[in-house]
PDB file of N, CA and C in Angstrom:
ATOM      1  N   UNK A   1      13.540   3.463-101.301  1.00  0.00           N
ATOM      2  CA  UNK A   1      12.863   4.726-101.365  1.00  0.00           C
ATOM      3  C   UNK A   1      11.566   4.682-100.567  1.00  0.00           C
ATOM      4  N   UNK A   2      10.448   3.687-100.580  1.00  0.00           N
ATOM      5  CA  UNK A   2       9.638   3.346 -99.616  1.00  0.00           C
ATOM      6  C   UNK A   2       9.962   3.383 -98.153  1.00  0.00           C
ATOM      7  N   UNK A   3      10.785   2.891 -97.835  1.00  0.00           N
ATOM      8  CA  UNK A   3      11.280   3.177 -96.491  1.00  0.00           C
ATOM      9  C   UNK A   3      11.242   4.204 -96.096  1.00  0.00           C
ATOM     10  N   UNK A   4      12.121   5.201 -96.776  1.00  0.00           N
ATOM     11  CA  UNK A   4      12.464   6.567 -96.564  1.00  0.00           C
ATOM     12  C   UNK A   4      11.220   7.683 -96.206  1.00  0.00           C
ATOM     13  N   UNK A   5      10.239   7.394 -97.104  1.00  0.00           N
ATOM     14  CA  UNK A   5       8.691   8.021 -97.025  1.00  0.00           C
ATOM     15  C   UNK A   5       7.852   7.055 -95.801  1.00  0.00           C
ATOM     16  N   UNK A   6       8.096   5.916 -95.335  1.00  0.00           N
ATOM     17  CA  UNK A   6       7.511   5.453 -94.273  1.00  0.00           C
ATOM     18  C   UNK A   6       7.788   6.106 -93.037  1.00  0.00           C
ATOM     19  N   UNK A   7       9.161   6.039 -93.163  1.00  0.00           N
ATOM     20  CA  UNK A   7      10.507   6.424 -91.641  1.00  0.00           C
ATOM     21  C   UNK A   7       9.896   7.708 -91.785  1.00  0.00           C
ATOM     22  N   UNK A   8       9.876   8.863 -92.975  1.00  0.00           N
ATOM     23  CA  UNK A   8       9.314  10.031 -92.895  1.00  0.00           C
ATOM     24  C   UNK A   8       7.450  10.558 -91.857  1.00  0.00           C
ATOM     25  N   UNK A   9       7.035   9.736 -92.659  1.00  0.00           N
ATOM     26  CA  UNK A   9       5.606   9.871 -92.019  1.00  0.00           C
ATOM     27  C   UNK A   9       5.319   9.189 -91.098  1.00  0.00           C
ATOM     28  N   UNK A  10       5.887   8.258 -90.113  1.00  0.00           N
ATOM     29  CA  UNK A  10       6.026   8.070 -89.214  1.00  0.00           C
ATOM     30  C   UNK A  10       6.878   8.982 -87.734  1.00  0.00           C
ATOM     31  N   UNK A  11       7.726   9.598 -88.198  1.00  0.00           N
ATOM     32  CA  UNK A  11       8.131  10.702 -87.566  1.00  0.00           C
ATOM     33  C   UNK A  11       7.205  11.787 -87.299  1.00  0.00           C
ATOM     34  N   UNK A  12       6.461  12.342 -88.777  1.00  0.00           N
ATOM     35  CA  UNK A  12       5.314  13.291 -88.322  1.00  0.00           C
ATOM     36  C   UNK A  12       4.267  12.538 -87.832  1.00  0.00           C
ATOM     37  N   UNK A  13       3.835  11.970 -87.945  1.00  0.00           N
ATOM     38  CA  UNK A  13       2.893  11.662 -87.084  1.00  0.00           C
ATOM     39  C   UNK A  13       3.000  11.098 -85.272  1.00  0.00           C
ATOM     40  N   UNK A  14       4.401  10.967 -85.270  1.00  0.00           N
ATOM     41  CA  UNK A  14       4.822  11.246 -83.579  1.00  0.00           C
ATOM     42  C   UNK A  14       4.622  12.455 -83.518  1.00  0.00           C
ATOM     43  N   UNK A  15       5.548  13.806 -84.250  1.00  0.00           N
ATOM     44  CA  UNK A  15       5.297  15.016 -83.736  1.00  0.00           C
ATOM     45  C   UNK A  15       3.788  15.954 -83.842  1.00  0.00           C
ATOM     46  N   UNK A  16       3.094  14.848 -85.087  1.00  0.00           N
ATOM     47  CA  UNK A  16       1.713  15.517 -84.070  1.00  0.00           C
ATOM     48  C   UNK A  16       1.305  14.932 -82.803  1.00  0.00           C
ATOM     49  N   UNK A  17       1.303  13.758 -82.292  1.00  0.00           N
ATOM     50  CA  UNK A  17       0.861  13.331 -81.753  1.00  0.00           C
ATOM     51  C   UNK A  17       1.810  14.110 -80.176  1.00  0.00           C
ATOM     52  N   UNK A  18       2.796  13.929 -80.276  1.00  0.00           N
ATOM     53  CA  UNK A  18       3.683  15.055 -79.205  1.00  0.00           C
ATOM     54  C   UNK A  18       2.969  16.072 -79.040  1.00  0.00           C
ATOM     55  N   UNK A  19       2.742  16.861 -80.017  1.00  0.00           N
ATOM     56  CA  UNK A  19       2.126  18.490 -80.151  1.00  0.00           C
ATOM     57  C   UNK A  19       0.903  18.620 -79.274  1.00  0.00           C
ATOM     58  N   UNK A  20      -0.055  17.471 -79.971  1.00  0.00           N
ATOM     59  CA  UNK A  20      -1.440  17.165 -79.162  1.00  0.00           C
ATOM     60  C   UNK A  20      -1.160  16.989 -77.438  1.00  0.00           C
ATOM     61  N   UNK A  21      -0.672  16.058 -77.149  1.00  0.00           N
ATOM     62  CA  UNK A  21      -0.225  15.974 -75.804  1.00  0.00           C
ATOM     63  C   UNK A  21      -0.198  17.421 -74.948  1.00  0.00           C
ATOM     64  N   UNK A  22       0.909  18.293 -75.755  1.00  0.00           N
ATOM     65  CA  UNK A  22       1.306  19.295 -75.259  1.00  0.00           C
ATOM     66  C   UNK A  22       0.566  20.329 -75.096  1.00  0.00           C
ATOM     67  N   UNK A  23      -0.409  20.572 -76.194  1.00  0.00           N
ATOM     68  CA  UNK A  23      -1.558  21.319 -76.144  1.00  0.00           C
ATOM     69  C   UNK A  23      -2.490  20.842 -75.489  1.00  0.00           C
ATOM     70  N   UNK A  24      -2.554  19.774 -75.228  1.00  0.00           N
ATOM     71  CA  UNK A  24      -3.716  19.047 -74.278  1.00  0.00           C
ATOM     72  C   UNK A  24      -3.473  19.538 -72.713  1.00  0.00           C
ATOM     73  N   UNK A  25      -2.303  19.489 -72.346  1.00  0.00           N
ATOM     74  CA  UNK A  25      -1.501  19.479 -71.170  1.00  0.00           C
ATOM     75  C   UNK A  25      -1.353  20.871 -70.600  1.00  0.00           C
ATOM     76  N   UNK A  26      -1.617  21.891 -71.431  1.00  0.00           N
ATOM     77  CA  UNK A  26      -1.885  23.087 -71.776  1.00  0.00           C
ATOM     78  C   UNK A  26      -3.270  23.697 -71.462  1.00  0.00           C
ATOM     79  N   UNK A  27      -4.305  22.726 -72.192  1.00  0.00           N
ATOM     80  CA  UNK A  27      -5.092  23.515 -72.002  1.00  0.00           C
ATOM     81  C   UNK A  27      -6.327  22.993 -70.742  1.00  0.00           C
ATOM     82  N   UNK A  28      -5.446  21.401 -70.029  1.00  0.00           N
ATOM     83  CA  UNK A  28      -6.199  21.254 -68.917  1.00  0.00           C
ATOM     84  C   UNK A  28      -5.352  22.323 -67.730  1.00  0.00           C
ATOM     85  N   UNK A  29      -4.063  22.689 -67.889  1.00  0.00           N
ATOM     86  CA  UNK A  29      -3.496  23.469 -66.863  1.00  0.00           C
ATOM     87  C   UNK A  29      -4.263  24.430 -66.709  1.00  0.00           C
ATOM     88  N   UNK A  30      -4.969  24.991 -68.290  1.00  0.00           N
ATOM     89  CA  UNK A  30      -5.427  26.734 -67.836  1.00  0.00           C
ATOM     90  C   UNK A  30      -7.011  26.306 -67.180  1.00  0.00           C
ATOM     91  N   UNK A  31      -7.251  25.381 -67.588  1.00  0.00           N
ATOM     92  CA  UNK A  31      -9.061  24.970 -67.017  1.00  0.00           C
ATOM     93  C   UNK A  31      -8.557  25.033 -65.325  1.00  0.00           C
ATOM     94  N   UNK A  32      -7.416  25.110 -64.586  1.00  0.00           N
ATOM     95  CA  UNK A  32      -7.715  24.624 -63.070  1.00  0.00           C
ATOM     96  C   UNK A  32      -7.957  26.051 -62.488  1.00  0.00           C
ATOM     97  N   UNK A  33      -8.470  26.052 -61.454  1.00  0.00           N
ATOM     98  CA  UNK A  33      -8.729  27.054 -60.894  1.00  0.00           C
ATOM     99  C   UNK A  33      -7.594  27.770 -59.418  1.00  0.00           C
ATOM    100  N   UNK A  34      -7.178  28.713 -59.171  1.00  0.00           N
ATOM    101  CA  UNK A  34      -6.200  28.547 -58.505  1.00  0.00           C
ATOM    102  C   UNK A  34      -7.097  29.102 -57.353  1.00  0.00           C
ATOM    103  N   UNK A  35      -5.973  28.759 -55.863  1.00  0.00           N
ATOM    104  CA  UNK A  35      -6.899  28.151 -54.719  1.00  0.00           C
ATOM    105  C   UNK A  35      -7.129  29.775 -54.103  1.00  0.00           C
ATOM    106  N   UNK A  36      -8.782  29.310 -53.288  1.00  0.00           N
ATOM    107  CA  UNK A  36      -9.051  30.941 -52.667  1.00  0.00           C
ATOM    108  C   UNK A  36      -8.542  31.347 -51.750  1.00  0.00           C
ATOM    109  N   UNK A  37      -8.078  32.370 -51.550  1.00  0.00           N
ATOM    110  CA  UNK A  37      -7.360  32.979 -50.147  1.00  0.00           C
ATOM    111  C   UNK A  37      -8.630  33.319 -49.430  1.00  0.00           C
ATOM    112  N   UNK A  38      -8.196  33.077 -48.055  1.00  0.00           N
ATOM    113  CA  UNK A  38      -9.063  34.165 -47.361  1.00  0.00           C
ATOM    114  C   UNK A  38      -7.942  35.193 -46.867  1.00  0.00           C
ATOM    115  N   UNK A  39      -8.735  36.177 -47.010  1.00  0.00           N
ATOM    116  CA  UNK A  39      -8.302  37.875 -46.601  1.00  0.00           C
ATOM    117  C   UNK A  39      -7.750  37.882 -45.596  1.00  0.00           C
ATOM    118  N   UNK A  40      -9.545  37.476 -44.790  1.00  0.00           N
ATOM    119  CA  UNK A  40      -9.307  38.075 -43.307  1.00  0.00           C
ATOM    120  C   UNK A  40      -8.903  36.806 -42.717  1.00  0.00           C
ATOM    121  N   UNK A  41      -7.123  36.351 -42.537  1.00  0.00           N
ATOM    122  CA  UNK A  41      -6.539  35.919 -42.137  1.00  0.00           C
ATOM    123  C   UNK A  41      -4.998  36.207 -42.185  1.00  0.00           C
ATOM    124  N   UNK A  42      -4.692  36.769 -43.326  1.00  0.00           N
ATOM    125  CA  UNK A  42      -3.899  37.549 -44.108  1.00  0.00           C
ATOM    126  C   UNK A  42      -3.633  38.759 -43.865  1.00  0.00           C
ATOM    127  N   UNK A  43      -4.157  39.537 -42.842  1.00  0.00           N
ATOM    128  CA  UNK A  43      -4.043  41.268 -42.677  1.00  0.00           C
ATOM    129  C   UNK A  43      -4.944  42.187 -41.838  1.00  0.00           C
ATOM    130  N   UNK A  44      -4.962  43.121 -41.592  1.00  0.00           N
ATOM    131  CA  UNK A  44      -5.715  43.830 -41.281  1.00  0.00           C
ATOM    132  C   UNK A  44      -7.127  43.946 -42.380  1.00  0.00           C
ATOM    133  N   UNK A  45      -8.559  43.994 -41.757  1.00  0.00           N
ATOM    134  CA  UNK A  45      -9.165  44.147 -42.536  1.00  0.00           C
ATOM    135  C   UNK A  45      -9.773  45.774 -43.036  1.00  0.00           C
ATOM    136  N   UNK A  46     -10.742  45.934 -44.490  1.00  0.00           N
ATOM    137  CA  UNK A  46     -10.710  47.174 -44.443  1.00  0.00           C
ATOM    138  C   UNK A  46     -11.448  47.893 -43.405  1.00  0.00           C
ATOM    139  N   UNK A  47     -11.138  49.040 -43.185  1.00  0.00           N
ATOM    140  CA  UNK A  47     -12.066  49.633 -41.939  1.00  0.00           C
ATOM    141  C   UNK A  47     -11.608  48.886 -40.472  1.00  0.00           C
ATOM    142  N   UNK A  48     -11.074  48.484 -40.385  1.00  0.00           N
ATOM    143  CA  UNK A  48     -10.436  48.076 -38.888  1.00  0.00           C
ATOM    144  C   UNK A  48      -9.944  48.986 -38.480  1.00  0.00           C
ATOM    145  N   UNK A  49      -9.909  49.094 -36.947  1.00  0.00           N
ATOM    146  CA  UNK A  49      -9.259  50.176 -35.556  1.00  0.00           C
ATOM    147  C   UNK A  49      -7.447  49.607 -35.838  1.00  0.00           C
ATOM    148  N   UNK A  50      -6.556  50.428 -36.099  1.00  0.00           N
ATOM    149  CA  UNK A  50      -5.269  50.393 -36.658  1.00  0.00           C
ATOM    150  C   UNK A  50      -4.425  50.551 -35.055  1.00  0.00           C
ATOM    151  N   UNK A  51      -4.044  49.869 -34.032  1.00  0.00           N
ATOM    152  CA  UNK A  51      -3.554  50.191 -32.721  1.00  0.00           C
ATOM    153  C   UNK A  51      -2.315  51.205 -33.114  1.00  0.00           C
ATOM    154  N   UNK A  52      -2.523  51.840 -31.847  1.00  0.00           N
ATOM    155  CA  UNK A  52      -0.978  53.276 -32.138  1.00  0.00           C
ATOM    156  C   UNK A  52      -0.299  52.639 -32.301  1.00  0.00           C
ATOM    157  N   UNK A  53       0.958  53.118 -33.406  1.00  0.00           N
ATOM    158  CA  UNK A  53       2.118  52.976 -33.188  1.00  0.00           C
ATOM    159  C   UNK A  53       3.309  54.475 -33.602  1.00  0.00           C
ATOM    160  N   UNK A  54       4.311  54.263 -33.465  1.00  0.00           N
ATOM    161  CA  UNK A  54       5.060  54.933 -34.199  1.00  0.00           C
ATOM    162  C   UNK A  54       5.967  54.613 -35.234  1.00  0.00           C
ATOM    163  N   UNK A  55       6.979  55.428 -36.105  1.00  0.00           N
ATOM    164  CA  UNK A  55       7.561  54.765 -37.092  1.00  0.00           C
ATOM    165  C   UNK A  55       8.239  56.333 -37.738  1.00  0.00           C
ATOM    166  N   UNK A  56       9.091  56.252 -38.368  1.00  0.00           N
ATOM    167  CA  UNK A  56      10.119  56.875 -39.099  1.00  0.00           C
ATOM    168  C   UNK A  56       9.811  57.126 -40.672  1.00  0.00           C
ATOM    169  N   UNK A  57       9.195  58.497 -41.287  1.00  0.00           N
ATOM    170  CA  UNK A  57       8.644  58.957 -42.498  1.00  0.00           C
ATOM    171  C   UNK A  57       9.905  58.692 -42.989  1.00  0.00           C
ATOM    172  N   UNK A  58      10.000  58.974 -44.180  1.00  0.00           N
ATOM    173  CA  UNK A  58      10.717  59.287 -45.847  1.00  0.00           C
ATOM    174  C   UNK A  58      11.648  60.473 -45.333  1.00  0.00           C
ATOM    175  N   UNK A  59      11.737  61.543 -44.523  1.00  0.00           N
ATOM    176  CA  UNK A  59      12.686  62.302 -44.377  1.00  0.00           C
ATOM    177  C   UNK A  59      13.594  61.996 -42.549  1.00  0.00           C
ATOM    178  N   UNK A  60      13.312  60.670 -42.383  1.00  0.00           N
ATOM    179  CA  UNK A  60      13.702  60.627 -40.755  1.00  0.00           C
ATOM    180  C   UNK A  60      12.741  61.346 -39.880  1.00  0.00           C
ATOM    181  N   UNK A  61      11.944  62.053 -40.085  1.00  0.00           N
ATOM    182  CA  UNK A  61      11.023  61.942 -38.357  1.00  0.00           C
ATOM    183  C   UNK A  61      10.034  60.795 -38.269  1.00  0.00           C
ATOM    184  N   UNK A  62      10.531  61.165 -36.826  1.00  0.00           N
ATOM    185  CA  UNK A  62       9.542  60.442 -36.242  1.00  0.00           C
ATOM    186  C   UNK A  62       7.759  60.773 -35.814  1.00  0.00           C
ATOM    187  N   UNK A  63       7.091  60.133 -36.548  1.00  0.00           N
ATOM    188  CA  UNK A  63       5.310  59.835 -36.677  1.00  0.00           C
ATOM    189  C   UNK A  63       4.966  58.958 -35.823  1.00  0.00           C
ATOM    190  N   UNK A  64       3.718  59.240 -35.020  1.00  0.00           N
ATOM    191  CA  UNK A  64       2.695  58.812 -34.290  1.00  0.00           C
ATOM    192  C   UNK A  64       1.669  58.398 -35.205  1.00  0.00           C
ATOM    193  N   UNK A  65       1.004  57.534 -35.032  1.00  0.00           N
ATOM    194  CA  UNK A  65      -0.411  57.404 -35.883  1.00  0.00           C
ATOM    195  C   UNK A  65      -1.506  58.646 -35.196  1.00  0.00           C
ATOM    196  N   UNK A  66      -1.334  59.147 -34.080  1.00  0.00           N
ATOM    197  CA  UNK A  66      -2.390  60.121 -33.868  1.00  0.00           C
ATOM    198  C   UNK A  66      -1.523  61.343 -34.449  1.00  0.00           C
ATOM    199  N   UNK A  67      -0.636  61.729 -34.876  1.00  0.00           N
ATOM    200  CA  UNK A  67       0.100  62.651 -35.222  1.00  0.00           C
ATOM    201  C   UNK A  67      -0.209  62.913 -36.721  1.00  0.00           C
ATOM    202  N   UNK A  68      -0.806  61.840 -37.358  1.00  0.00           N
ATOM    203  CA  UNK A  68      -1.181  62.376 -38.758  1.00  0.00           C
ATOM    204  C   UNK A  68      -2.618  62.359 -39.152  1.00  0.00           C
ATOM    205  N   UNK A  69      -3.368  62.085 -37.851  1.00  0.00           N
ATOM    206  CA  UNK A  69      -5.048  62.237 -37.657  1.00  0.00           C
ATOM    207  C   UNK A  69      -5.467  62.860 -38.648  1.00  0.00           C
ATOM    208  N   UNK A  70      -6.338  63.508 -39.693  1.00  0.00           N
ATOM    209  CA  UNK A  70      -6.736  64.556 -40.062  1.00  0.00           C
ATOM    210  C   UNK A  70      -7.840  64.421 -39.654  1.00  0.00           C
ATOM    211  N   UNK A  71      -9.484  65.328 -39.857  1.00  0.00           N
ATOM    212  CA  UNK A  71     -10.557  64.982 -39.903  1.00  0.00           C
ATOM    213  C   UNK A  71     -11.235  64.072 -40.472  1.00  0.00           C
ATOM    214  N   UNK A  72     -10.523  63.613 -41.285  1.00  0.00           N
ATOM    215  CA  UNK A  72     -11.987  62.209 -41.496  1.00  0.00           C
ATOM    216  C   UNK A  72     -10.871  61.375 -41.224  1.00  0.00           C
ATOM    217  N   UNK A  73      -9.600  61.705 -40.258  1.00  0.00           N
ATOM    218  CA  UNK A  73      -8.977  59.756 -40.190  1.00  0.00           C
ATOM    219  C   UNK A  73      -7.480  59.865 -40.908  1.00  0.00           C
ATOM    220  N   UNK A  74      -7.281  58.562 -41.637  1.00  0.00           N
ATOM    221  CA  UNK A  74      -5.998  59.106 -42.254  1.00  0.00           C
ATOM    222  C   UNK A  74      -6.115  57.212 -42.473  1.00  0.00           C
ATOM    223  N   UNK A  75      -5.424  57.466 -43.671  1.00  0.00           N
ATOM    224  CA  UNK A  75      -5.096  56.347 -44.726  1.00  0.00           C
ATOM    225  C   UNK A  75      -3.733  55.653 -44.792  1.00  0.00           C
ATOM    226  N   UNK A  76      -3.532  54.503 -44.241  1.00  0.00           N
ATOM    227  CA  UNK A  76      -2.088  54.145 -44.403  1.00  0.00           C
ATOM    228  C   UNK A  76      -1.800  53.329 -45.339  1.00  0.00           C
ATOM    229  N   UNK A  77      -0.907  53.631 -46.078  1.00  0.00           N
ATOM    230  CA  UNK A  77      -0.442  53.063 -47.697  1.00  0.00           C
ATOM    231  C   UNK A  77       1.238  52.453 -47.008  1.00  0.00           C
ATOM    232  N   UNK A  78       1.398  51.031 -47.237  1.00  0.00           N
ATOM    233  CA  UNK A  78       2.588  50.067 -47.263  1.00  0.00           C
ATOM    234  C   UNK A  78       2.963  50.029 -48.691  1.00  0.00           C
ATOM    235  N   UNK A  79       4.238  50.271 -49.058  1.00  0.00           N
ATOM    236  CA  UNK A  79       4.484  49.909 -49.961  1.00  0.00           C
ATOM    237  C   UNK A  79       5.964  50.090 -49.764  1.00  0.00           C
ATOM    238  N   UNK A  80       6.210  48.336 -50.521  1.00  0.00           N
ATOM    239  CA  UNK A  80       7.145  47.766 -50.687  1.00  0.00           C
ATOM    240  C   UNK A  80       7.816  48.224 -51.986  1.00  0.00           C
ATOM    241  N   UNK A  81       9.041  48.702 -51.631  1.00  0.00           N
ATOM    242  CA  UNK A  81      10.489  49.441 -52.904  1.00  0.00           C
ATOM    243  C   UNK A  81      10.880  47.939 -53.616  1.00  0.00           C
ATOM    244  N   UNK A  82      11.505  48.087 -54.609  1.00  0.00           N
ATOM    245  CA  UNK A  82      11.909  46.481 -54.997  1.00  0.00           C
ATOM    246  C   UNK A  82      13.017  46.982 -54.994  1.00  0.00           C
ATOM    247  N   UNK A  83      13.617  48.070 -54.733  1.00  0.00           N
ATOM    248  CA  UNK A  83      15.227  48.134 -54.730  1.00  0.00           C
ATOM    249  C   UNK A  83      15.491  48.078 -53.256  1.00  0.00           C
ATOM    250  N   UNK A  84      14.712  47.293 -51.854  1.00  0.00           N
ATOM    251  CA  UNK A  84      15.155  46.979 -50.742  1.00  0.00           C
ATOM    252  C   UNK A  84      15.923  46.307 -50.477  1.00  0.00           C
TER     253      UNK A  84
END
């Protein structure tokens, strides 16, 4: 019967000691810091001169970038569908 309560509490005290590990392992992952991008290497920056191009709207015509000029300019929004 001694045995049985040894073999017992020897088991829990691996699975704390597992647990600890795991939470340890855990909570140095969230301490790292993840790495900085730079931007402006990555894209156009904001306020940059956008060179002409053309390209094909949402109903098939065809757009110029000076073709959708307005007065203060004009805003181009990319956006990626996930059903592509």
């Amino acid at each position: 019967m001694y045995s049985c309560q040894c073999d017992e509490h020897r088991m829990a005290s691996m699975i704390r000691a597992l647990l600890l590990v795991v939470f340890a392992a855990g909570a140095v992952g969230a301490l790292q810091q993840p790495p900085s991008v730079d931007t402006s290497k990555i894209g156009p920056l904001v306020g940059a001169v956008v060179p002409s191009f053309e390209g094909v709207d949402q109903f098939g015509d065809r757009r110029s970038l000076s073709s959708v000029y307005g007065p203060k300019g004009a805003m181009l929004v990319f956006f990626r569908s996930a059903d592509w």
